[in-house]
N, C-alpha and C. Protein backbone atom coordinates (compact mmCIF):
# COMPACT_ATOMS: atom_id res chain seq x y z
N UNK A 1 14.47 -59.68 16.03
CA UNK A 1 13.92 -58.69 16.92
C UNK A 1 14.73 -57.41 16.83
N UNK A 2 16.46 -57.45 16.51
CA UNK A 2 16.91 -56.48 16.64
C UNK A 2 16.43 -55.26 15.30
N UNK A 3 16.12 -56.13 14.37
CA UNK A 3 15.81 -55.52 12.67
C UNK A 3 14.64 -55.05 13.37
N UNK A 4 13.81 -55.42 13.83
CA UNK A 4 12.47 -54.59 14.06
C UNK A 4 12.86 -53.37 14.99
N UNK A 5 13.58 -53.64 16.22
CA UNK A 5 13.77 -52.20 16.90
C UNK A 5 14.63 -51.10 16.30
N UNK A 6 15.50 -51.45 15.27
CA UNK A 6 16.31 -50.39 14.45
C UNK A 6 15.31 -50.06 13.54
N UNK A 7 13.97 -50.72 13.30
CA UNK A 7 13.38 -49.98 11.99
C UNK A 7 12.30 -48.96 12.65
N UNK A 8 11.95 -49.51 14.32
CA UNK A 8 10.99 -48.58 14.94
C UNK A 8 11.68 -47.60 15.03
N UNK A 9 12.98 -46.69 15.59
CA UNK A 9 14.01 -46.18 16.14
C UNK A 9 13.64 -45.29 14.78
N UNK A 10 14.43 -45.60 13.33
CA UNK A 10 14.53 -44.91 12.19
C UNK A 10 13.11 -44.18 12.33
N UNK A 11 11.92 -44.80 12.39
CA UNK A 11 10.26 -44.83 11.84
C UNK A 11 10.44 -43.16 13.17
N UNK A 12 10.65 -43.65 14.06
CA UNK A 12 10.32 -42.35 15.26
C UNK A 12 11.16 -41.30 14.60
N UNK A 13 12.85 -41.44 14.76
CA UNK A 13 13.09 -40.34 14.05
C UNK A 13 13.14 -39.51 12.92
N UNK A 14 12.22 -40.40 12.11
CA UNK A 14 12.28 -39.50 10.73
C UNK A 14 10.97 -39.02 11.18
N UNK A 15 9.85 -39.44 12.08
CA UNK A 15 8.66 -38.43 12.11
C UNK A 15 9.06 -37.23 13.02
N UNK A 16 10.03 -37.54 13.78
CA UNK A 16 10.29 -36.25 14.77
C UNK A 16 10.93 -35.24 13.62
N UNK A 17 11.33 -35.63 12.82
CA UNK A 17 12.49 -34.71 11.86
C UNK A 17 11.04 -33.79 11.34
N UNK A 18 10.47 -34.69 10.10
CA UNK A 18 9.09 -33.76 9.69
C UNK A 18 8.16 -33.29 10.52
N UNK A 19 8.08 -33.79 11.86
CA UNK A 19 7.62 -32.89 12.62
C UNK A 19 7.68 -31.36 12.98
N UNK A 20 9.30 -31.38 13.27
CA UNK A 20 10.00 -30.26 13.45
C UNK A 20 9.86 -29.46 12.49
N UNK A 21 10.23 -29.67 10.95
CA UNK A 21 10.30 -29.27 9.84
C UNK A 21 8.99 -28.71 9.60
N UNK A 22 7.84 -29.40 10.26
CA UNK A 22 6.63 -28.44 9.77
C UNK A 22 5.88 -27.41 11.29
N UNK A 23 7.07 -27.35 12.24
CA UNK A 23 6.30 -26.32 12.88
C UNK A 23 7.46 -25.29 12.15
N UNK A 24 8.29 -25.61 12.08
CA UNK A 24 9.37 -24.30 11.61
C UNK A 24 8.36 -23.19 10.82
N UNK A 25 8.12 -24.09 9.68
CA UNK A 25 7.24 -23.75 8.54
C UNK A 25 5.64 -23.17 9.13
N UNK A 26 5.27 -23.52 9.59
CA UNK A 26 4.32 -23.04 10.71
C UNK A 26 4.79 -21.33 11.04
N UNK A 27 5.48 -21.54 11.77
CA UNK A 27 6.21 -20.37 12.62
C UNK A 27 6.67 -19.60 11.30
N UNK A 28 7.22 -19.61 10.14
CA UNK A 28 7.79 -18.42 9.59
C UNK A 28 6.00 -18.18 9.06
N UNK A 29 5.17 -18.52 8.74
CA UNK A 29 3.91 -18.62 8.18
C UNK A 29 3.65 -17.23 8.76
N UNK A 30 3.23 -17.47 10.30
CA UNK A 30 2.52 -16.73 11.05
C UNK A 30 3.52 -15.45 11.51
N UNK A 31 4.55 -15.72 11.28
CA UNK A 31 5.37 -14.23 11.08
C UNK A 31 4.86 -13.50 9.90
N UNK A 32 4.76 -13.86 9.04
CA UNK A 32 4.72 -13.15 7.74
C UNK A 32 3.37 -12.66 7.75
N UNK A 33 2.08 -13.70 8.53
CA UNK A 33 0.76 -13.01 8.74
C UNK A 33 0.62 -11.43 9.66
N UNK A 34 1.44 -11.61 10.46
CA UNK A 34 1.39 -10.76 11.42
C UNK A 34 2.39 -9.38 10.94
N UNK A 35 3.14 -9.38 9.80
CA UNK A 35 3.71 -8.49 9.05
C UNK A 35 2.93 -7.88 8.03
N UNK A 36 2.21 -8.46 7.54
CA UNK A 36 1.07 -7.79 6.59
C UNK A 36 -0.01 -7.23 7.30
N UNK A 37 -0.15 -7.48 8.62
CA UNK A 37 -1.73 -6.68 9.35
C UNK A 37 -0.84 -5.35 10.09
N UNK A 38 0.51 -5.22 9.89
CA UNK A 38 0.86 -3.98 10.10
C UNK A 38 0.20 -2.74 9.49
N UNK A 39 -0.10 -1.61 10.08
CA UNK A 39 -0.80 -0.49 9.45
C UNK A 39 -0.14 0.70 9.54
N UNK A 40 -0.18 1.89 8.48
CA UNK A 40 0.46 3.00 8.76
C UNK A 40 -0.81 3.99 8.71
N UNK A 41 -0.58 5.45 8.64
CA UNK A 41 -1.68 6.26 8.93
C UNK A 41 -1.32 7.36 8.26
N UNK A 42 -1.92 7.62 7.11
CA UNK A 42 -1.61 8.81 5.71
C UNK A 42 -2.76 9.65 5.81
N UNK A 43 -2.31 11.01 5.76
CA UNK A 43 -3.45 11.81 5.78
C UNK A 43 -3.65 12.50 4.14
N UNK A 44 -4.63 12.60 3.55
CA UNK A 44 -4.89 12.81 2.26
C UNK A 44 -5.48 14.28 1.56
N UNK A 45 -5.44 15.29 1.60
CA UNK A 45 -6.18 16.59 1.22
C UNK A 45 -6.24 16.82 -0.31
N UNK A 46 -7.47 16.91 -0.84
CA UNK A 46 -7.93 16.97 -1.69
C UNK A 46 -7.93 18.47 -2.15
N UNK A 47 -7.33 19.66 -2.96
CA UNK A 47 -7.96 20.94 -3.16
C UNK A 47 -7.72 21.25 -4.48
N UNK A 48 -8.04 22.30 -4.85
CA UNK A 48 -8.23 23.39 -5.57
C UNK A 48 -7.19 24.26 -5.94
N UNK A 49 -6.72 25.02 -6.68
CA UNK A 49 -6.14 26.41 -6.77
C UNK A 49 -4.99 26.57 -6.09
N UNK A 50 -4.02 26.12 -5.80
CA UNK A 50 -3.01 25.93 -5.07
C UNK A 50 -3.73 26.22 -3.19
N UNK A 51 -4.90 25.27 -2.89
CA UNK A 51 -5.03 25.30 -1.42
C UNK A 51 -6.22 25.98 -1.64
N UNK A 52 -6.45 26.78 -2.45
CA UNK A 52 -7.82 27.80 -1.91
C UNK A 52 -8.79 27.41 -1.55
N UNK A 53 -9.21 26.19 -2.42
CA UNK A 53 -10.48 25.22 -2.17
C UNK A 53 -10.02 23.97 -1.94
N UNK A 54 -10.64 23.55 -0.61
CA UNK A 54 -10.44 22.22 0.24
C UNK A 54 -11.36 21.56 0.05
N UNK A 55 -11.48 20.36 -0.88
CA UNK A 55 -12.56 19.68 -1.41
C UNK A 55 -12.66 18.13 -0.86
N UNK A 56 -11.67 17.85 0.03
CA UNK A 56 -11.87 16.87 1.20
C UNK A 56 -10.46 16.59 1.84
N UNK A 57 -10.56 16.34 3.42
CA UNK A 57 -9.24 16.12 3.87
C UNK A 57 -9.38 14.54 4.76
N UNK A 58 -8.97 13.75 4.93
CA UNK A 58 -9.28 12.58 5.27
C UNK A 58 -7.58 11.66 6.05
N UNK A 59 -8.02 11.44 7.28
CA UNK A 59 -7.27 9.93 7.46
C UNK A 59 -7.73 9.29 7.35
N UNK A 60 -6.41 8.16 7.00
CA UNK A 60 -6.66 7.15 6.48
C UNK A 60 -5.69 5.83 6.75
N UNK A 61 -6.48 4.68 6.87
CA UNK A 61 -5.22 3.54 7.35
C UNK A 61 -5.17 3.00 6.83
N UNK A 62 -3.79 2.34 6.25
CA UNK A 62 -4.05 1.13 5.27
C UNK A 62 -2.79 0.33 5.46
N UNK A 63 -2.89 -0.71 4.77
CA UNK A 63 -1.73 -1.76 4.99
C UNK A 63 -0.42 -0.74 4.98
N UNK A 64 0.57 -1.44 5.14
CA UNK A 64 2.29 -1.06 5.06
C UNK A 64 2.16 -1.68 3.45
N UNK A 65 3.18 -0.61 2.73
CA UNK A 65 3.32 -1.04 1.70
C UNK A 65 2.25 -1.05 0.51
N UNK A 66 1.08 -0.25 0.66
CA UNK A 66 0.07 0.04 -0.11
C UNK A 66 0.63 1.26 -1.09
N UNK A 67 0.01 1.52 -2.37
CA UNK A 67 0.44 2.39 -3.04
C UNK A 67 -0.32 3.23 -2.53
N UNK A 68 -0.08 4.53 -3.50
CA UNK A 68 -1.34 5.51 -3.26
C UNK A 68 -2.22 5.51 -4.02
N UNK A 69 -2.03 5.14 -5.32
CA UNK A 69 -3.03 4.61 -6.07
C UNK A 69 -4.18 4.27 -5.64
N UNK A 70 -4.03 3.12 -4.82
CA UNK A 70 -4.52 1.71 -4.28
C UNK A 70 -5.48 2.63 -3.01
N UNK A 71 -4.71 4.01 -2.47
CA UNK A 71 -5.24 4.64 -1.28
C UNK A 71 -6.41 5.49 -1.60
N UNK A 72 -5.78 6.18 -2.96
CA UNK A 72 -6.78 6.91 -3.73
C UNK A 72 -8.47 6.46 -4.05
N UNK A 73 -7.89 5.18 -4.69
CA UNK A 73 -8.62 4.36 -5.62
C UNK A 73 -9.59 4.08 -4.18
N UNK A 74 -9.28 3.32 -3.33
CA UNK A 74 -10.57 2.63 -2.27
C UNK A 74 -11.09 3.97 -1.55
N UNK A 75 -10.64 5.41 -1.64
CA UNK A 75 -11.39 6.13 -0.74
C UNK A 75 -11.45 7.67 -1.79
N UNK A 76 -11.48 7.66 -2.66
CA UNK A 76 -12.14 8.73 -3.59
C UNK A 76 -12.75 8.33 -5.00
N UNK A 77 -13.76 8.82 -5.74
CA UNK A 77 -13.92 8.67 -6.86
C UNK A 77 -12.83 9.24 -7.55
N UNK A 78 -11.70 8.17 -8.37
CA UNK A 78 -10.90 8.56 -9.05
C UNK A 78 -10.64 7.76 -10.76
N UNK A 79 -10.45 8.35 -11.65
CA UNK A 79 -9.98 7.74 -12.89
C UNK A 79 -8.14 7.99 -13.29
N UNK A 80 -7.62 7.15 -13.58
CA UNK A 80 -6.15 7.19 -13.58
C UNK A 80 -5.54 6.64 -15.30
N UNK A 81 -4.80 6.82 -15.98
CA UNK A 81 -3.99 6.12 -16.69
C UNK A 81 -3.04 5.49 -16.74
N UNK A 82 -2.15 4.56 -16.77
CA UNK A 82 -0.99 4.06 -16.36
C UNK A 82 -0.50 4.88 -15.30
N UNK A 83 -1.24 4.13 -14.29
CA UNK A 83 -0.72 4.96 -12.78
C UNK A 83 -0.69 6.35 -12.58
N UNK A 84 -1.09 7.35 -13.46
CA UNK A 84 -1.36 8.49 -13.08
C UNK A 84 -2.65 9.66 -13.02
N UNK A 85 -3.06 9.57 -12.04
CA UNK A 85 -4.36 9.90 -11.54
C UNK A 85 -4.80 11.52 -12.60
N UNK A 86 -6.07 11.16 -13.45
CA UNK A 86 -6.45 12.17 -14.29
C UNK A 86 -7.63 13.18 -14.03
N UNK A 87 -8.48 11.99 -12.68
CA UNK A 87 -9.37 13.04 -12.52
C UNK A 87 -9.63 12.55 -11.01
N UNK A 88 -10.43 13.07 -9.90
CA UNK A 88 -11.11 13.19 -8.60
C UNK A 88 -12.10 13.76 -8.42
N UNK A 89 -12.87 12.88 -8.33
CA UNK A 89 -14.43 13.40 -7.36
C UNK A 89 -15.19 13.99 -8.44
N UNK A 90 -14.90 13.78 -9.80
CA UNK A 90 -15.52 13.78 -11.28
C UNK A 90 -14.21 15.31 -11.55
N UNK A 91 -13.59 15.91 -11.29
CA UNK A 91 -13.11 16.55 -11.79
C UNK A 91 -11.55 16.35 -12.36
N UNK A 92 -11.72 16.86 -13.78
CA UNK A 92 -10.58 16.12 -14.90
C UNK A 92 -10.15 17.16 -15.50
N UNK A 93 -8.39 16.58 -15.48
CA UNK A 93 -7.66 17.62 -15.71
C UNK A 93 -8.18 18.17 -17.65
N UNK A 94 -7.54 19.19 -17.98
CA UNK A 94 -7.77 19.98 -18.69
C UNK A 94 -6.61 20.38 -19.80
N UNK A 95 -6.50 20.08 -20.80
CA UNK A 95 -5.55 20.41 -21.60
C UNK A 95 -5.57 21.86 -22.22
N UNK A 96 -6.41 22.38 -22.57
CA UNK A 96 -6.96 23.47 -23.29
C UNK A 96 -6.48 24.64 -22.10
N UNK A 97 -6.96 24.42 -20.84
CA UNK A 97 -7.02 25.53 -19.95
C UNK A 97 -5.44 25.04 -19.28
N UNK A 98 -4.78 24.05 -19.92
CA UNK A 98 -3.50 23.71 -18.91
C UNK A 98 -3.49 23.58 -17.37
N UNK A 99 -4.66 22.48 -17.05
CA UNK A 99 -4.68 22.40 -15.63
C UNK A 99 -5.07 20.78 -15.50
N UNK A 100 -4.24 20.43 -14.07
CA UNK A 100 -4.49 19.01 -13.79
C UNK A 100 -4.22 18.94 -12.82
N UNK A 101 -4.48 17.68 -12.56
CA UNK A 101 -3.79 17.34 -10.81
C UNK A 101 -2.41 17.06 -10.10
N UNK A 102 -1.76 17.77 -9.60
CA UNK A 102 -0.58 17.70 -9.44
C UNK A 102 -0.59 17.17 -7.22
N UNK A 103 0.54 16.46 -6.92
CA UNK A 103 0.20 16.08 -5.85
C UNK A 103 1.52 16.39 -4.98
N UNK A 104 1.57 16.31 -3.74
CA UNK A 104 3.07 16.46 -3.25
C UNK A 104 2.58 15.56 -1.86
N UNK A 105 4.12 15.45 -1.42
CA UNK A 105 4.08 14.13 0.04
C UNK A 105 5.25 14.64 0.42
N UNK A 106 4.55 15.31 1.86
CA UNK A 106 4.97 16.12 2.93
C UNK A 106 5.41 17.11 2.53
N UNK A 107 4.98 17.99 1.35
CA UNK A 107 5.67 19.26 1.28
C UNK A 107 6.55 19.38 -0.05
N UNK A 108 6.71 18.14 -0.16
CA UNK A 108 7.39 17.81 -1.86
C UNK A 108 7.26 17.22 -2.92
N UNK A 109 7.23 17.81 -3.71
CA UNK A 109 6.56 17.34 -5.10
C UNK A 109 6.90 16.22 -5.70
N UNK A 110 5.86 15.52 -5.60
CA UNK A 110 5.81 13.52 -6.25
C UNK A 110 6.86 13.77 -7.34
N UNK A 111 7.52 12.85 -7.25
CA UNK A 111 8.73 12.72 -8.83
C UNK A 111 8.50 11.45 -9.30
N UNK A 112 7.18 10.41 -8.80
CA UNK A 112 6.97 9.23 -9.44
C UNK A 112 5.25 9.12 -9.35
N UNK A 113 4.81 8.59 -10.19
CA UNK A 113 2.98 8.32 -10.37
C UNK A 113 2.38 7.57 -8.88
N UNK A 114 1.35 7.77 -9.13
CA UNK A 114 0.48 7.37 -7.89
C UNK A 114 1.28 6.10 -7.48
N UNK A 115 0.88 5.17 -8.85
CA UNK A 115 0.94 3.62 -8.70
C UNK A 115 2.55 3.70 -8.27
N UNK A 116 3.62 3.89 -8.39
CA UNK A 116 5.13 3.55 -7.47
C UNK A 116 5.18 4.40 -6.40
N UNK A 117 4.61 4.82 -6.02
CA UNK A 117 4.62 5.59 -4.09
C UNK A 117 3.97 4.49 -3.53
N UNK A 118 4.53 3.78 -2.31
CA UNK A 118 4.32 3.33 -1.52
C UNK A 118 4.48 4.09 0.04
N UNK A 119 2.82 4.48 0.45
CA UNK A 119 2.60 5.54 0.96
C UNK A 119 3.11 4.73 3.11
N UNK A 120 3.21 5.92 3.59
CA UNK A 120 4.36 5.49 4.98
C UNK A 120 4.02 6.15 6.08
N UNK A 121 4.21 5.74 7.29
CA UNK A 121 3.53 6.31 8.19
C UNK A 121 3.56 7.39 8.60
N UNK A 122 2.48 8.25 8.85
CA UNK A 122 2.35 9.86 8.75
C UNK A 122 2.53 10.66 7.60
N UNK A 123 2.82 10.07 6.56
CA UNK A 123 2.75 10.77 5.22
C UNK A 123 1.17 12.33 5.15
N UNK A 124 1.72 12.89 4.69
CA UNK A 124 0.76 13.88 4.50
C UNK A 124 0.69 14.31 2.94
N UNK A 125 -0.16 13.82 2.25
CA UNK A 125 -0.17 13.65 0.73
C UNK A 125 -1.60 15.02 0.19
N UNK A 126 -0.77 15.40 -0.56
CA UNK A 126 -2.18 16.51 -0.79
C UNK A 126 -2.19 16.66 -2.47
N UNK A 127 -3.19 16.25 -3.12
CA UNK A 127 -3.64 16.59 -4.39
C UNK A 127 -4.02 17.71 -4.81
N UNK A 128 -3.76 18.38 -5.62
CA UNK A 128 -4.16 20.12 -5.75
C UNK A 128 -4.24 20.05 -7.17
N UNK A 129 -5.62 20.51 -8.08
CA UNK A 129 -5.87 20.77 -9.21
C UNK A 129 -5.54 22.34 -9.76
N UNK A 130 -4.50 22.84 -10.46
CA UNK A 130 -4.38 23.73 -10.70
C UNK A 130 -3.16 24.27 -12.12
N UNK A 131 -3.18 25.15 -12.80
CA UNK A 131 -2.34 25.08 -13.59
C UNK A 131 -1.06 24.67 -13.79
N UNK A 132 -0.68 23.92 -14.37
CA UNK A 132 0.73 23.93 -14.78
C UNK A 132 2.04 24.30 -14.98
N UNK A 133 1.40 25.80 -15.39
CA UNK A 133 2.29 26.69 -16.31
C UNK A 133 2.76 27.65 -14.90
């Protein structure tokens, strides 16, 4: 009788153990859900000529941790090459006339392609098609 109550004893505490072990696992789960439905709020201006022509200005919400690419891509007609955006709303940059799309975030000029900006809350991102030179 005693072999049977030391084997019930073991039997309970090893289910309380995996018990525990799978709300833990549970609980970091639903942390990590509730970290990805975080949202930030980027505002996007589309123009012309250094500003002259405003060809769309838009907020916009999207996950934490979204590129701009990814921001571009779901809310303008855009074509890109290895992460760097070539044309918008059918208009494509230009070699001949030396003009393309150049972009800045908050006032300063992108130093990395669409695809590695991971865009942040209140960002103010503005695309402007205009010469180069």
């Amino acid at each position: 009788m005693n072999k049977l109550y030391t084997l019930f004893l073991a039997i309970l505490l090893t289910a309380g153990i995996l018990s525990g072990c799978g709300t833990q696992t549970e609980e970091k789960a639903n942390v990590g859900q509730e970290e990805e439905k975080q949202e930030v709020s980027v505002q996007v201006e589309i123009s012309k000529n250094n500003g002259e022509e405003t060809l769309a200005d838009k907020d916009i919400s999207v996950e934490e941790g979204t590129t701009l690419l990814k921001v571009m891509e779901n809310n303008f007609e855009v074509e890109q090459s290895e992460g760097f955006i070539n044309s918008i709303e059918g208009i494509a940059g230009n070699q001949e006339k030396k003009m393309a799309w150049m972009y800045t975030i908050n006032g300063e000029e992108a130093q990395v392609g669409a695809n590695e900006y991971e865009v942040k809350q209140g960002d103010v991102i503005v695309f402007d098609y205009h010469s180069w030179e």
